[in-house]
Protein backbone atom coordinates (compact mmCIF):
# COMPACT_ATOMS: atom_id res chain seq x y z
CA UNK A 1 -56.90 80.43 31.12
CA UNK A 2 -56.10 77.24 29.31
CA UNK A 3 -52.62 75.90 30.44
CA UNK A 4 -49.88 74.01 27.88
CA UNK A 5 -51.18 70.54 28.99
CA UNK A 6 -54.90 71.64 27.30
CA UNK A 7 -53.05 72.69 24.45
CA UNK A 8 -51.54 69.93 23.34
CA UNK A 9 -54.13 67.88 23.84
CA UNK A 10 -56.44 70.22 21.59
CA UNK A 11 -53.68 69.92 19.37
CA UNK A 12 -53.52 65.85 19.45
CA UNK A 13 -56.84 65.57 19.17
CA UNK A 14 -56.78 67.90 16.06
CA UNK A 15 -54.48 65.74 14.35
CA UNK A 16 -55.83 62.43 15.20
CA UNK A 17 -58.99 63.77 13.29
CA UNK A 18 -57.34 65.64 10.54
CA UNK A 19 -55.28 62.63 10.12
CA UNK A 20 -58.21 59.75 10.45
CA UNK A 21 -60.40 61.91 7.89
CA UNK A 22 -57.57 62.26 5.62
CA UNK A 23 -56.50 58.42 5.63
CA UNK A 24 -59.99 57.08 4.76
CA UNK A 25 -60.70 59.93 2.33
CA UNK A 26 -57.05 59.24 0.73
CA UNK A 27 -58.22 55.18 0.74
CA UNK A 28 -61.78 55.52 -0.42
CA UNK A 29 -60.70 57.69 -3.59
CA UNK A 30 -57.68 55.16 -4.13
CA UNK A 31 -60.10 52.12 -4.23
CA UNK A 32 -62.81 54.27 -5.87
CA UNK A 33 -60.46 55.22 -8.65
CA UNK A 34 -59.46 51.65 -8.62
CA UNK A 35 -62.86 50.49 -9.18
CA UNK A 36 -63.72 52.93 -11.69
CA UNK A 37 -60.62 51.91 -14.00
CA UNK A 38 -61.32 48.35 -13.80
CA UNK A 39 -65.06 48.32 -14.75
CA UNK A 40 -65.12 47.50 -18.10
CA UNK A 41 -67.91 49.19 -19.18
CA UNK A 42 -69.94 46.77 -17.83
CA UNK A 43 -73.41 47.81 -16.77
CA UNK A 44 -73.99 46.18 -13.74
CA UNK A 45 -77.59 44.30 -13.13
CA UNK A 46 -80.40 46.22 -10.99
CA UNK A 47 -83.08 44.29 -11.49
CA UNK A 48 -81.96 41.70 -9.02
CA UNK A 49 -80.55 42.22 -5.51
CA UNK A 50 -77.10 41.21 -4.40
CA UNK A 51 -75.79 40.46 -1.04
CA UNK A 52 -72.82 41.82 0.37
CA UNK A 53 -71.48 38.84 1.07
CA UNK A 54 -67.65 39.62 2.99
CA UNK A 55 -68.16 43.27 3.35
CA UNK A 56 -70.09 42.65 6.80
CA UNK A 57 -67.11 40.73 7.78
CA UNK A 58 -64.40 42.24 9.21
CA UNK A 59 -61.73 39.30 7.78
CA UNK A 60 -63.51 39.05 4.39
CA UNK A 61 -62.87 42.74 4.26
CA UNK A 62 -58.75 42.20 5.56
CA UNK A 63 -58.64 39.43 2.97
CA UNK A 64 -60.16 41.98 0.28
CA UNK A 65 -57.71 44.43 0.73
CA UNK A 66 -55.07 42.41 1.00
CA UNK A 67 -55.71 41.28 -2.42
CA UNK A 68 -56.47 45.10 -3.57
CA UNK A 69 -59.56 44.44 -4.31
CA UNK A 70 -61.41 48.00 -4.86
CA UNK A 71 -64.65 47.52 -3.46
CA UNK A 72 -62.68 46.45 0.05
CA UNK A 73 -60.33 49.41 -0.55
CA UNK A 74 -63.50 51.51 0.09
CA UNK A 75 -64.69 49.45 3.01
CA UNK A 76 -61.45 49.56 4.88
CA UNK A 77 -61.81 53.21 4.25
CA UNK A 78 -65.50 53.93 5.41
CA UNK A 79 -64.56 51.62 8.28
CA UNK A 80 -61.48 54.17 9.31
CA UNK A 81 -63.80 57.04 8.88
CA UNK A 82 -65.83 55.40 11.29
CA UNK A 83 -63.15 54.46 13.51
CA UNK A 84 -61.75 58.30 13.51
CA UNK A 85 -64.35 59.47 16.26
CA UNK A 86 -64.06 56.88 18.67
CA UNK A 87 -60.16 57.14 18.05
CA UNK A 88 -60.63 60.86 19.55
CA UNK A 89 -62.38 60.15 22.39
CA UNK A 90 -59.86 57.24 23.57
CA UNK A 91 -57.29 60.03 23.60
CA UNK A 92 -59.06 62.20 25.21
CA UNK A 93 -60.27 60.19 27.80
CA UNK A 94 -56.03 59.29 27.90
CA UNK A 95 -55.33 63.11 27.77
CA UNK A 96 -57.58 64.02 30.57
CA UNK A 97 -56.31 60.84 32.89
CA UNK A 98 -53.00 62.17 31.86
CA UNK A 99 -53.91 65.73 33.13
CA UNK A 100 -55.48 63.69 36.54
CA UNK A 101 -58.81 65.48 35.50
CA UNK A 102 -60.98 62.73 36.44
CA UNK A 103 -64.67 64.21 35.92
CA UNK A 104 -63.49 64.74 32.22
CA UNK A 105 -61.61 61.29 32.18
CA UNK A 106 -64.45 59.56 33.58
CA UNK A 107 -67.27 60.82 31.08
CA UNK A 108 -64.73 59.91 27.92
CA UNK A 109 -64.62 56.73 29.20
CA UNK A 110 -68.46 56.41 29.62
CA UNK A 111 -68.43 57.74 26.21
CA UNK A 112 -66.03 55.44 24.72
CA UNK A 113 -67.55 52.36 26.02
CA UNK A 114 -71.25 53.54 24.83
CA UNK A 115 -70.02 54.34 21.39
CA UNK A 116 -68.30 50.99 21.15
CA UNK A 117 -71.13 49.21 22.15
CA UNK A 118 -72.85 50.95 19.42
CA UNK A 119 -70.32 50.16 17.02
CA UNK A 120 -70.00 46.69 17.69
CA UNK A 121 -74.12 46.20 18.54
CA UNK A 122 -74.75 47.65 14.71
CA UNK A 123 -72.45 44.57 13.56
CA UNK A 124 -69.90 46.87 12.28
């Protein structure tokens, strides 16, 4: 039988990813509208590849949305979408320290620190 502590942490952990989901889909579609209204018509050039330039960059990308730039809108969101999941397992690994289950504690943590190692190995 799950007790009231379990509960509400099912029920954090429920919003922090209802809530992280929602945020970068409500961002993406703001800078995607945003980008779409302020095309021109203008058929952009395949034949030649561009760089990224400041989307790999974490302060280009604060500087681009700052300046409501569309394209950065999107980053920022794709970058919370990506930030949702390891979001969840910080407060569960919180949760279960809270609830002194240590086994469960212990593996979030192993879990957090492997997924951001991943996260900041892929140069995100």
């Amino acid at each position: 039988m799950k007790s009231t502590a379990d509960d509400r942490l099912d029920r954090l952990v429920g919003i922090v990813l209802r809530s992280g989901v929602t945020l970068a889909a409500a961002i993406v579609l703001i800078g995607g509208v945003a980008w779409l209204a302020s095309r021109n018509k203008v058929v952009p050039d395949r034949h030649r590849f561009h760089p990224a330039g400041h989307f790999s960059e974490l302060g280009g990308i604060v500087h681009g949305v700052i300046a409501l730039e569309p394209l950065y809108l999107i980053q920022l969101g794709l970058l919370l979408l990506i930030a949702t999941p390891i979001v969840r397992v910080l407060v569960c690994a919180i949760g279960f320290a809270g609830e002194r289950d240590w086994a469960y504690a212990f593996i979030s943590t192993v879990v957090l620190v492997l997924l951001l190692f991943s996260v900041i190995g892929s140069g995100v």
